[in-house]
Protein backbone atom coordinates (compact mmCIF):
# COMPACT_ATOMS: atom_id res chain seq x y z
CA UNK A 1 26.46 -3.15 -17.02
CA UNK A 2 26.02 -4.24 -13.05
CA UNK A 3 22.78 -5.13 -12.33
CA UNK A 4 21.19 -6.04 -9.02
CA UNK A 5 17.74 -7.17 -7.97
CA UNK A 6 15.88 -4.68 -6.38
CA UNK A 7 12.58 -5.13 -3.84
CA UNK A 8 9.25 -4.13 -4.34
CA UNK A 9 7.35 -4.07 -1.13
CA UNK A 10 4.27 -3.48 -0.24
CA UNK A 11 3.20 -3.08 3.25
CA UNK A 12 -0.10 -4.16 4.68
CA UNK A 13 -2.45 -4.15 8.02
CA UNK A 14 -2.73 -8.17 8.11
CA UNK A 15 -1.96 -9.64 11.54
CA UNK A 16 1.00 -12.13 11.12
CA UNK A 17 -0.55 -15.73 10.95
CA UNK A 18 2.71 -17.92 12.29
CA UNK A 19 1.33 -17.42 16.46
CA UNK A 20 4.83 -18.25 16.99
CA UNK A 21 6.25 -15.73 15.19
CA UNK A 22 3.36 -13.39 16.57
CA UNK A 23 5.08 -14.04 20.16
CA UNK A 24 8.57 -13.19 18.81
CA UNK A 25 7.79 -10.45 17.30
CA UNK A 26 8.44 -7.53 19.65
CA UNK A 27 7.75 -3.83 18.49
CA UNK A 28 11.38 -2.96 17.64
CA UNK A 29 11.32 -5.70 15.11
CA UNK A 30 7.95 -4.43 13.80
CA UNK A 31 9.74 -1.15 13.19
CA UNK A 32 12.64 -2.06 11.24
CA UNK A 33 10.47 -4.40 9.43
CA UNK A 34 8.06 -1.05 8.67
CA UNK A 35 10.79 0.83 7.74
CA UNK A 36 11.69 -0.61 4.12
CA UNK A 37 10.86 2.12 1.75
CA UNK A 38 8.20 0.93 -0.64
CA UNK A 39 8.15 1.15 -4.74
CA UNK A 40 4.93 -0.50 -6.70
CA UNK A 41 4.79 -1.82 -10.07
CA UNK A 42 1.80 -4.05 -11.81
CA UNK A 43 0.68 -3.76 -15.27
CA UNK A 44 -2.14 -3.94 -17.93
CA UNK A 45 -3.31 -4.95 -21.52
CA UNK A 46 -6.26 -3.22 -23.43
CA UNK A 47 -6.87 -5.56 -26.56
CA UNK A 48 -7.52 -3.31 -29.55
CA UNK A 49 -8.08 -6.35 -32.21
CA UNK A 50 -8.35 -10.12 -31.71
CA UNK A 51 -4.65 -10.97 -31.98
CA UNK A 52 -3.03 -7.22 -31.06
CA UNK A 53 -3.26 -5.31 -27.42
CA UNK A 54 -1.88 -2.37 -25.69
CA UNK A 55 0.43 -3.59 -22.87
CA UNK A 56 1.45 -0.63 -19.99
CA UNK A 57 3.81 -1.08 -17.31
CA UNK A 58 3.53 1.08 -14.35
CA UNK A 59 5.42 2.10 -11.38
CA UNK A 60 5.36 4.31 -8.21
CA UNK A 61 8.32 5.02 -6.22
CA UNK A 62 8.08 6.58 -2.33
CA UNK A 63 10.33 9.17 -1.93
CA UNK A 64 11.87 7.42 0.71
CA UNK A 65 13.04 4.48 -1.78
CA UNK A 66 14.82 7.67 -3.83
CA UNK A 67 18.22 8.73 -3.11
CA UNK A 68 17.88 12.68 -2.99
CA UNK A 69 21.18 14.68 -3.95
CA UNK A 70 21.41 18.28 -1.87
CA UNK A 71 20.82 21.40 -4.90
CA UNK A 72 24.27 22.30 -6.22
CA UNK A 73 25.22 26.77 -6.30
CA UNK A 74 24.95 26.20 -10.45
CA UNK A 75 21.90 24.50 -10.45
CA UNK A 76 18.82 25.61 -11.93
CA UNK A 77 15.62 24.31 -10.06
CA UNK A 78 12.03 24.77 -10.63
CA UNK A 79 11.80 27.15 -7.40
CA UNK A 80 13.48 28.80 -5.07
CA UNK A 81 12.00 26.83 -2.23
CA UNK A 82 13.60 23.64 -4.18
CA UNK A 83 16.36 22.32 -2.22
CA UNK A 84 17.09 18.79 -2.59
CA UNK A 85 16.73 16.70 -6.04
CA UNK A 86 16.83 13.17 -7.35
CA UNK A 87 16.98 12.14 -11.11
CA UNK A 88 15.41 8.72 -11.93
CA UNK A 89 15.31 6.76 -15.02
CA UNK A 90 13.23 3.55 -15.48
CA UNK A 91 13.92 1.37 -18.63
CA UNK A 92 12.21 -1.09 -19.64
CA UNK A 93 12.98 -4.65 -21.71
CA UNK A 94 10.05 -6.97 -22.94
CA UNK A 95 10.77 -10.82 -24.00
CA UNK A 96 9.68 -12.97 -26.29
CA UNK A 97 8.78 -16.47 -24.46
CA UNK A 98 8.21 -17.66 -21.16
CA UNK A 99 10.54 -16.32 -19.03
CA UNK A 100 12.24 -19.30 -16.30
CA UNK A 101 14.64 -18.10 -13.96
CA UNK A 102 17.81 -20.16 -15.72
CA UNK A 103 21.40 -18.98 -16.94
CA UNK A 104 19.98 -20.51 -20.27
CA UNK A 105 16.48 -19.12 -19.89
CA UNK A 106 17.92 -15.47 -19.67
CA UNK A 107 20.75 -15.96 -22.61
CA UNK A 108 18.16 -17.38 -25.08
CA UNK A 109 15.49 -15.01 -24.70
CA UNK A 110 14.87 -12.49 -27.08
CA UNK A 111 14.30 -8.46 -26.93
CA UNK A 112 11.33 -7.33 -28.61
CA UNK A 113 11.02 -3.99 -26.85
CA UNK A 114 13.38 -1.28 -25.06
CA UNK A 115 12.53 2.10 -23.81
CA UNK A 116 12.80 4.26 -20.72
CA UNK A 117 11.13 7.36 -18.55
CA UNK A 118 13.00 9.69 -16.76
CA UNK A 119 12.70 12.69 -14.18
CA UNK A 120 13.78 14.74 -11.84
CA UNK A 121 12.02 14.87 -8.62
CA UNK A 122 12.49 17.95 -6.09
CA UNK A 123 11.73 18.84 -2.61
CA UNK A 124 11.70 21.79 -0.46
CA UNK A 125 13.37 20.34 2.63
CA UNK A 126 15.45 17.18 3.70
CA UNK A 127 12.32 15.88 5.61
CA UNK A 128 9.93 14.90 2.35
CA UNK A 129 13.11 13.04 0.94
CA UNK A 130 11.94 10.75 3.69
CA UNK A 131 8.07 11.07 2.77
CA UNK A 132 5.98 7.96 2.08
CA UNK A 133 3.12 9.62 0.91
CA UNK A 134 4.66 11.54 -1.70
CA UNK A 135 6.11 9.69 -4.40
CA UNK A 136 7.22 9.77 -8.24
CA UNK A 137 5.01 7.63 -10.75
CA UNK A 138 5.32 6.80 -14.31
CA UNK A 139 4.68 4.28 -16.99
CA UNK A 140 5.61 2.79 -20.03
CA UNK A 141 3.80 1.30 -23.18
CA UNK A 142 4.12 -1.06 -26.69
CA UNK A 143 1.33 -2.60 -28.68
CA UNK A 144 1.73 -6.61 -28.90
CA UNK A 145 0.54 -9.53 -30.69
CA UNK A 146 -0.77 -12.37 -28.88
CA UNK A 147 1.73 -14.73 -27.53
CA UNK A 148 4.01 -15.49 -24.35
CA UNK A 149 5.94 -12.19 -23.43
CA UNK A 150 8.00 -11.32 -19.99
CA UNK A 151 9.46 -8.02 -19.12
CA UNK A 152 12.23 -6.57 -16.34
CA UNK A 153 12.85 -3.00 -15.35
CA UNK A 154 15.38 -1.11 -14.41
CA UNK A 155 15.83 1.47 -12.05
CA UNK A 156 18.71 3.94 -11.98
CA UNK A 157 18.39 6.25 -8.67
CA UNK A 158 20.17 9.39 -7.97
CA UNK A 159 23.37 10.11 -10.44
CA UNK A 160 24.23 6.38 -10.46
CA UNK A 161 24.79 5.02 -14.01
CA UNK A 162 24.38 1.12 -12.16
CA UNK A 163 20.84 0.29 -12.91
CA UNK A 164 18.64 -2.21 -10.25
CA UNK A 165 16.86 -4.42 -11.99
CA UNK A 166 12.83 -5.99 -11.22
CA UNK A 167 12.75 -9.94 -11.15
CA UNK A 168 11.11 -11.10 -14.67
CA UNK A 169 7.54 -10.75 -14.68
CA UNK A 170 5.92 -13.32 -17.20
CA UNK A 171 2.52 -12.38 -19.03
CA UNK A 172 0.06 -13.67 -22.12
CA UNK A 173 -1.45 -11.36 -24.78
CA UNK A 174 -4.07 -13.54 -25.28
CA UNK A 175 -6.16 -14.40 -28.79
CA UNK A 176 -9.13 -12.28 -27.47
CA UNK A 177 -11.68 -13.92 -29.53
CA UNK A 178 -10.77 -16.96 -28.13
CA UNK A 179 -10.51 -16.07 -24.88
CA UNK A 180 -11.78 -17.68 -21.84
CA UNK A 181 -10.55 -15.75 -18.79
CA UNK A 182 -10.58 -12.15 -17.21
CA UNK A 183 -8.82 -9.07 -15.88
CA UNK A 184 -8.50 -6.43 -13.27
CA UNK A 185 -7.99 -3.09 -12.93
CA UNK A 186 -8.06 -0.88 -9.97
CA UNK A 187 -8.38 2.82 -10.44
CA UNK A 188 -9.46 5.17 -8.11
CA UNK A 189 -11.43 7.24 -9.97
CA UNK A 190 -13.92 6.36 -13.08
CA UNK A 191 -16.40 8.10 -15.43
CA UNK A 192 -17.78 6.86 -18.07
CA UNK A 193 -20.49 9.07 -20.29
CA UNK A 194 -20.66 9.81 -23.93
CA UNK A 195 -18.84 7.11 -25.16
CA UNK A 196 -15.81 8.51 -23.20
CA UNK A 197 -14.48 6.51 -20.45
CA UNK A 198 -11.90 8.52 -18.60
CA UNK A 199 -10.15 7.11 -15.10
CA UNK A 200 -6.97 7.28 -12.84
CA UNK A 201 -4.90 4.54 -12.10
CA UNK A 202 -4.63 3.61 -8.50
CA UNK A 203 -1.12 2.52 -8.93
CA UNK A 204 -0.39 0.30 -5.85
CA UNK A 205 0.60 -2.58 -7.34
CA UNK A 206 -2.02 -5.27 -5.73
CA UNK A 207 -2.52 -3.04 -2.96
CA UNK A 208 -5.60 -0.85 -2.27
CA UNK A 209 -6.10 1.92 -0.51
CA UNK A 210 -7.57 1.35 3.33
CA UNK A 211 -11.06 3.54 4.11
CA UNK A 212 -10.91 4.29 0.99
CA UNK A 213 -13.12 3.26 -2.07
CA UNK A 214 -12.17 2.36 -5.03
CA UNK A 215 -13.22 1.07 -8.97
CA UNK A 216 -13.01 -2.20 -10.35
CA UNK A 217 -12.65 -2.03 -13.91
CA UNK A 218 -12.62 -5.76 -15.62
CA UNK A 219 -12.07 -7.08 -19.02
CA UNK A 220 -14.60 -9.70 -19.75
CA UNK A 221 -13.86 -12.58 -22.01
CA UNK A 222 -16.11 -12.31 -25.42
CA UNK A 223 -16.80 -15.78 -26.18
CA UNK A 224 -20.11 -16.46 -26.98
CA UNK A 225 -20.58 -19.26 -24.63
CA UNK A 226 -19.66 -17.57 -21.56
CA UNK A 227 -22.16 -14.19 -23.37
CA UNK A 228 -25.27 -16.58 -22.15
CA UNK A 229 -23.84 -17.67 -18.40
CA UNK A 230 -24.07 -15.90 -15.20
CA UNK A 231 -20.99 -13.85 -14.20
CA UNK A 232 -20.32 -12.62 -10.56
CA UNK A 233 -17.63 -10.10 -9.02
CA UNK A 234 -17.49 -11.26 -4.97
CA UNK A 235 -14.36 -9.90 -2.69
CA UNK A 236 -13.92 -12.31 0.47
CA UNK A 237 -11.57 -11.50 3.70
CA UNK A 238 -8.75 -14.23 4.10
CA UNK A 239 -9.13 -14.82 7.74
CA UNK A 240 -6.29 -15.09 9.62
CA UNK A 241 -4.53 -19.13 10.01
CA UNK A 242 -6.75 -20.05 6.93
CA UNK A 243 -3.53 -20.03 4.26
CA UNK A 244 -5.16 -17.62 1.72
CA UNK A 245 -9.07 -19.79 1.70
CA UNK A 246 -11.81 -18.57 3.24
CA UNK A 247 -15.27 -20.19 3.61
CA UNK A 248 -16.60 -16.34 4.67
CA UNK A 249 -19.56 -14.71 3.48
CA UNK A 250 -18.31 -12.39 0.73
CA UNK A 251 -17.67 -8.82 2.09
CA UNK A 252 -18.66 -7.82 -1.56
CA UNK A 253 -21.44 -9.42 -4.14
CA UNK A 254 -22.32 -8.46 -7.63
CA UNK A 255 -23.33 -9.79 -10.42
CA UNK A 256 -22.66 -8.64 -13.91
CA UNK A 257 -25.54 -8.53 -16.22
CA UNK A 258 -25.78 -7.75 -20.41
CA UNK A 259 -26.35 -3.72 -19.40
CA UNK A 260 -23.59 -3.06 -17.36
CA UNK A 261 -21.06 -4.13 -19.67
CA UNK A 262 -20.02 -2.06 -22.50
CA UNK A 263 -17.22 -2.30 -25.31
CA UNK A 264 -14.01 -0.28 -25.70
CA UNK A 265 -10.88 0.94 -27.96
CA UNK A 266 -8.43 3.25 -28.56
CA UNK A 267 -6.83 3.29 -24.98
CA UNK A 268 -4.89 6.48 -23.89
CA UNK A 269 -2.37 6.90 -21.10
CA UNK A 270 -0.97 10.34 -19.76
CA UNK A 271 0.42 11.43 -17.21
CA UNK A 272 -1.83 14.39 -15.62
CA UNK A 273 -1.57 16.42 -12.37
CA UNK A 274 0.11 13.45 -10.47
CA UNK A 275 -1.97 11.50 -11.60
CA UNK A 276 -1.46 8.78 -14.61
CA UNK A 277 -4.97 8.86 -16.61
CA UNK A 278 -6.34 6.23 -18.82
CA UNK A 279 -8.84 7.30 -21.31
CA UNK A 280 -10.75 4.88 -23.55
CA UNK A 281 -13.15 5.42 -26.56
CA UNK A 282 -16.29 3.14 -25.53
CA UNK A 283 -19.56 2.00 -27.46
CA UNK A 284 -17.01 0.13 -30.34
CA UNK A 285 -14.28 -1.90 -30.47
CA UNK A 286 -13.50 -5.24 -29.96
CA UNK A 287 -12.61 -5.42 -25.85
CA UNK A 288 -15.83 -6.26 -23.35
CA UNK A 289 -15.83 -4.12 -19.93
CA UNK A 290 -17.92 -3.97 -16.66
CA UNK A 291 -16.90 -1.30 -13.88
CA UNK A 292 -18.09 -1.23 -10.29
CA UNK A 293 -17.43 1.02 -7.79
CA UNK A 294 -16.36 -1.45 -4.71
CA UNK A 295 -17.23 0.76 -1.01
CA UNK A 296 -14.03 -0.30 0.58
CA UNK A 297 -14.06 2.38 3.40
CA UNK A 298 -16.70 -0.31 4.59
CA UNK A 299 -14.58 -2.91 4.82
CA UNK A 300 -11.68 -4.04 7.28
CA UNK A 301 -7.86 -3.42 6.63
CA UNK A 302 -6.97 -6.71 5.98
CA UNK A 303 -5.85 -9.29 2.82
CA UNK A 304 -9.07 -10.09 0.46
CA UNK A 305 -9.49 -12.58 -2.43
CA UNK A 306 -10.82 -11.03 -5.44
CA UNK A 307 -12.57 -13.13 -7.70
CA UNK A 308 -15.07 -13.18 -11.19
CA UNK A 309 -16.92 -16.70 -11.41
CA UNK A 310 -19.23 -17.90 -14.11
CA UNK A 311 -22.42 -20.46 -13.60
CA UNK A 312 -20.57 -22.27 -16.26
CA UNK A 313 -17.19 -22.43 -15.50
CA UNK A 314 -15.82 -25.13 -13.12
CA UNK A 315 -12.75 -22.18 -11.76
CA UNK A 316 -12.54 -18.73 -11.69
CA UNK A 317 -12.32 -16.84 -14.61
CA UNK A 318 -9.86 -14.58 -12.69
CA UNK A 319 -8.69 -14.21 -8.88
CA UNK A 320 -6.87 -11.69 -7.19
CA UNK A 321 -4.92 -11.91 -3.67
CA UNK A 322 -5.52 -7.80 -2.77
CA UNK A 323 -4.29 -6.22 0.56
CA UNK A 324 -5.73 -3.44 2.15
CA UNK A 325 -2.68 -0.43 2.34
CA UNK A 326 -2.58 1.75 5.17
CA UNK A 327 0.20 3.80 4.07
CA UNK A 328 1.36 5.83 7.63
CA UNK A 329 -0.21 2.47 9.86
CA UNK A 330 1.17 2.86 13.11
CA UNK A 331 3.60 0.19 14.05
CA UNK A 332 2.36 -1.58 16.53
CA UNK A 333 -0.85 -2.60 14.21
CA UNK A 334 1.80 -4.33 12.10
CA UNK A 335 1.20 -7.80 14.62
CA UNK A 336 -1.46 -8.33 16.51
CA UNK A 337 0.19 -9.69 19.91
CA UNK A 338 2.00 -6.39 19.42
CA UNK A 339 -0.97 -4.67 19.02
CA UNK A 340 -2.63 -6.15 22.32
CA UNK A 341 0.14 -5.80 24.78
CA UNK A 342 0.85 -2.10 24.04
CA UNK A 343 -3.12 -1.82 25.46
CA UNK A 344 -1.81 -2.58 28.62
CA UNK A 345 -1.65 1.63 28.94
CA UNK A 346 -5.96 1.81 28.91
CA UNK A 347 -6.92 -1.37 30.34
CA UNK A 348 -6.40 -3.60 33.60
CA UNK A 349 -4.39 -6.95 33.52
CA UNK A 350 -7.74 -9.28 33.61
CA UNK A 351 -8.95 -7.34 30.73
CA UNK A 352 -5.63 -7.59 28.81
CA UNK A 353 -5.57 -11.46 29.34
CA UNK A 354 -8.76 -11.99 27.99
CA UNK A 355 -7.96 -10.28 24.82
CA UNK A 356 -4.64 -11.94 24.55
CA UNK A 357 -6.03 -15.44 25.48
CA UNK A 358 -7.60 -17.93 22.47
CA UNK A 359 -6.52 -18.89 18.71
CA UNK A 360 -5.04 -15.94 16.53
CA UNK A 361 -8.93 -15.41 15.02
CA UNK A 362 -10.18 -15.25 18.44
CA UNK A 363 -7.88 -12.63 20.02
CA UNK A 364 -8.21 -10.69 16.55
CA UNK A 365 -12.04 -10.82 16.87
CA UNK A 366 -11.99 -9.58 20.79
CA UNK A 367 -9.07 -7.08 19.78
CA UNK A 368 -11.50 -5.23 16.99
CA UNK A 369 -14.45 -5.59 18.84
CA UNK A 370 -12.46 -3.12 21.85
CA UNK A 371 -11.90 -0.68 19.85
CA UNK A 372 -15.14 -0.83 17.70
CA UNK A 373 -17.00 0.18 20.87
CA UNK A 374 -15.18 3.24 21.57
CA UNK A 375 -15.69 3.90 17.56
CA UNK A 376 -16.69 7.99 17.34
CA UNK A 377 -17.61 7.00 13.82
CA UNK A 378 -18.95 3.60 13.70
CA UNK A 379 -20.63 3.92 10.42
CA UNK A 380 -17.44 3.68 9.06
CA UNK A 381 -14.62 1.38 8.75
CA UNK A 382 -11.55 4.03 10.33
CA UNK A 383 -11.13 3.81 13.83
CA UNK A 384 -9.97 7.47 14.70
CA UNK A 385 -9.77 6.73 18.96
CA UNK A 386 -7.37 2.99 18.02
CA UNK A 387 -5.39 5.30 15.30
CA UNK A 388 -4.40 8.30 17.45
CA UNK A 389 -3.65 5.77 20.68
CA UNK A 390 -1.21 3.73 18.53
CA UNK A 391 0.36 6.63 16.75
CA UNK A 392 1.09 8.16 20.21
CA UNK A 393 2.71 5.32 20.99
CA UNK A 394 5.08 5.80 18.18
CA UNK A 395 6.05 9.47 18.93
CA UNK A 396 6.94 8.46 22.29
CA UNK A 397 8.90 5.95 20.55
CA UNK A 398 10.79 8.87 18.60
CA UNK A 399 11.10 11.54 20.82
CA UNK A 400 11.20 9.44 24.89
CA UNK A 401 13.36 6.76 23.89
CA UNK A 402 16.75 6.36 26.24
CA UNK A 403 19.46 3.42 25.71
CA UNK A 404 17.95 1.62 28.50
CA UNK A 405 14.27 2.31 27.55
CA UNK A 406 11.79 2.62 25.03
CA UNK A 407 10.11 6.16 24.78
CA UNK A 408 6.50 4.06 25.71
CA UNK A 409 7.70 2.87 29.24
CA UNK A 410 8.95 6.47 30.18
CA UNK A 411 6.86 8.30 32.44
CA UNK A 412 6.94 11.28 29.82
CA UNK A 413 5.50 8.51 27.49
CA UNK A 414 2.93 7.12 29.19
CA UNK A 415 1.67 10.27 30.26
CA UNK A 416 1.69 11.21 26.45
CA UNK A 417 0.12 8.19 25.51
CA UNK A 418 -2.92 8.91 28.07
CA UNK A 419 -3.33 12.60 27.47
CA UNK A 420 -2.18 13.97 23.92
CA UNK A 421 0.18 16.31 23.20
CA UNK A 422 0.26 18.96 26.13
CA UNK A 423 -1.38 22.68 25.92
CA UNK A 424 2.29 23.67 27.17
CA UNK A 425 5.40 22.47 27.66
CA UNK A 426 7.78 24.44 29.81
CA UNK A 427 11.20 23.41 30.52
CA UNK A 428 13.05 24.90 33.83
CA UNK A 429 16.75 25.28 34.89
CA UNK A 430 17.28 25.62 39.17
CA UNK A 431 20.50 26.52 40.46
CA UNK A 432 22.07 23.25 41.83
CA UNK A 433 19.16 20.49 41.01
CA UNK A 434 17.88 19.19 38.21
CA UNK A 435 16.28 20.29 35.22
CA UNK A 436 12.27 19.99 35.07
CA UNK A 437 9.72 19.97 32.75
CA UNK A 438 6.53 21.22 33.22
CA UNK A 439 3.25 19.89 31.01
CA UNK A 440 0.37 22.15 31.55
CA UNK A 441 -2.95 20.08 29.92
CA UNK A 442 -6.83 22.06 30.72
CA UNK A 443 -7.47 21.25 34.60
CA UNK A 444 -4.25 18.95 35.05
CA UNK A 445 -0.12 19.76 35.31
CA UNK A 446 2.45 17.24 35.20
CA UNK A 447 6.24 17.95 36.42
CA UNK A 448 8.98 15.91 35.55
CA UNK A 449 12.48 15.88 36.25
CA UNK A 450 15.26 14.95 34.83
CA UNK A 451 17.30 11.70 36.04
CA UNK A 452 20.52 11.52 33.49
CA UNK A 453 21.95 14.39 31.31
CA UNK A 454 20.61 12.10 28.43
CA UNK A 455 16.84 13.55 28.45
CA UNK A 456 15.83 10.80 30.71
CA UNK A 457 12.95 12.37 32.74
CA UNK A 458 10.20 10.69 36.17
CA UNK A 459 7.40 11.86 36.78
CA UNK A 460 7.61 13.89 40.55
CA UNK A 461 3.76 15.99 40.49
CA UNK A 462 1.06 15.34 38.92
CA UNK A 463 -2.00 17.92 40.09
């Protein structure tokens, strides 16, 4: 069978750290770049003995990664609003081994484990088969003995019977007993009462959601020596030039103390009103938990080290690299030289140089405290004024744009940019002269006119 590698992205609100590639970077670029559709995978182990675990594998597609197919006459579909459809099937292959990316590597290694989801995913209308904030999620699940295992998927879209396949993904079912390390899991929702712990899977690979809060659920190692020292959960930013260190103060402290963990067993998955559930049995069994519910709406969209120290440890007992997803992020916000020049609409050109003037940190510093004055909710993290300027800028993108300009340098876009959408918009055609627009806003009109047959329109009174 033909097999190709398929990408996972992941995008996220961190300001590009190469300053020359910052003053490359131009906000066409930024929008092809943005425009990759996006598909998530990460996984998990639950041990349920010392030498045994439950290993899951899950996955989220965007329905813009999925190839929908237009509802044939014969077809039955689960409504009559359904129009468009896409089957998907994900299989999945677990090795024995360390997985190392040689011809002899892959021909040696040995299947323990095959299996596969499937489903068909349907939409109303052609515009959510472009949606990135609807999307089809799943998972897949063995029990294991400890050892050195990797796995691939593979992804067959639409009625294709070629399947894409993941890049190996190499992983250790440890001896838990003898276990010195530690694991995450994000979920975005958690309970846990009457020996019952029931949660949802956040499902973004190593992404989390921005202004948004989420739980930290960790498997603790259950060595006795590490039982009597200190453990702490801290979350720092990775600031911008600093190549993934930071010497910050932690955004996020905590440590973990004898009550706040708990034990667990008998892990359930199941997939539940879009959501994928985990469900655990707690107060026995062999695997050690702590939760914590981290306030993230608090905290800037940017990348984050995760990380679980003990007093005596000399490294981490785990780390994470996170990033902060803002799913529908306005472009420009994808770079931060981008980011500054297209403020050249709201503020004077002595004001714009100041922001744009200084080391990448410096201009990002100036750049978020602008827009943190003019804050309507500063108790928050979410900038609503900075979000609905930028996204403005991207429907004039999309609906001003000409062959010889881009929608924001149009007089209809900068006047869109500046005052919203328009109470009115009224479009007139006089005998022998051009056509004109009229934009009625409260107290102000705008007329344009039209300069090619091509929708290119000036600006010719504004009262």
């Amino acid at each position: 069978m033909h097999r190709i590698s398929f990408l996972l992205i992941a995008a996220a609100f961190t300001f590009i750290i190469d300053a020359d590639a910052q003053r490359r970077t131009t906000y066409e670029n930024l929008l092809q770049r943005s425009d990759q559709p996006a598909a998530y995978i990460d996984h998990l182990f639950v041990p349920t003995s010392d030498s045994t675990a439950t290993f899951s594998v899950f996955f989220r597609l965007d329905y813009d990664f999925i190839p929908f197919l237009k509802k044939r006459a014969n077809m039955e579909a689960p409504s009559d609003e359904s129009e468009f459809f896409a089957p998907v099937r994900m299989g999945l292959e677990i090795f024995e081994g360390t997985y190392r990316d040689t011809r002899r590597g892959r021909s040696d290694q040995v299947s323990i484990y095959r299996d596969s989801w499937q489903d068909t995913v349907w939409v109303s209308n052609f515009e959510k088969t472009k949606s990135r904030l609807d999307h089809a999620q799943g998972f897949l699940q063995t029990d294991l003995t400890n050892g050195d295992y990797n796995y691939e998927l593979q992804l067959a879209r639409g009625e294709s019977v070629r399947e894409q396949s993941s890049r190996r993904k190499n992983f250790t079912i440890p001896n838990y007993s003898e276990w010195n390390k530690a694991h995450f899991y994000f979920l975005s929702s958690l309970s846990n009462s009457d020996n019952q712990l029931s949660a949802s899977i956040l499902n973004y690979g190593d992404n989390v959601l921005y202004g948004q809060n989420y739980h930290l659920l960790i498997l603790l190692p259950d060595s006795g020596e590490q039982n009597e020292n200190e453990l702490t959960v801290s979350i720092h930013k990775l600031i911008a030039g600093s190549d993934k260190e930071t010497e910050a103060e932690p955004v996020f402290e905590q440590s973990i103390h004898s009550d706040d963990t708990f034990t667990g067993s008998e892990v359930q998955f199941l997939k539940q009103d879009d959501q994928i559930r985990m469900n655990m049995d707690t107060g026995s069994g062999v695997a050690k938990f702590a939760s914590f519910m981290i306030p993230n709406q608090n905290f800037e969209n940017a990348s984050y080290k995760l990380t679980l120290n003990s007093s005596g440890a000399d490294e981490p007992l785990a780390e994470k690299i996170i990033n902060s997803q803002w799913i529908d992020m306005p472009i420009s916000l994808y770079n931060l030289d981008v980011a500054i020049n297209m403020m050249k609409f709201i503020v004077d050109d002595s004001e714009l140089r100041r922001i744009n003037s200084g080391s990448t940190a410096e201009k990002e510093q100036k750049f978020r405290e602008f827009w943190k004055e003019r804050d309507p909710s500063p108790n928050t993290e979410f900038n609503e004024l900075m979000t609905e300027y930028y996204k403005r800028i991207d429907y004039t993108y999309s609906n001003f744009s000409s062959l010889q300009i881009p929608g924001y340098e149009t007089d209809q876009g900068r006047a869109y940019i500046l005052y919203g959408p328009p109470n009115n918009v009224e479009r007139r055609f006089p005998t022998n002269s051009p056509t004109r627009e009229i934009w009625e806003y409260q107290g102000k009109t705008l007329i344009f006119e039209a300069t090619t047959g091509f929708g290119d329109f000036e600006l010719i009174s504004e009262s």
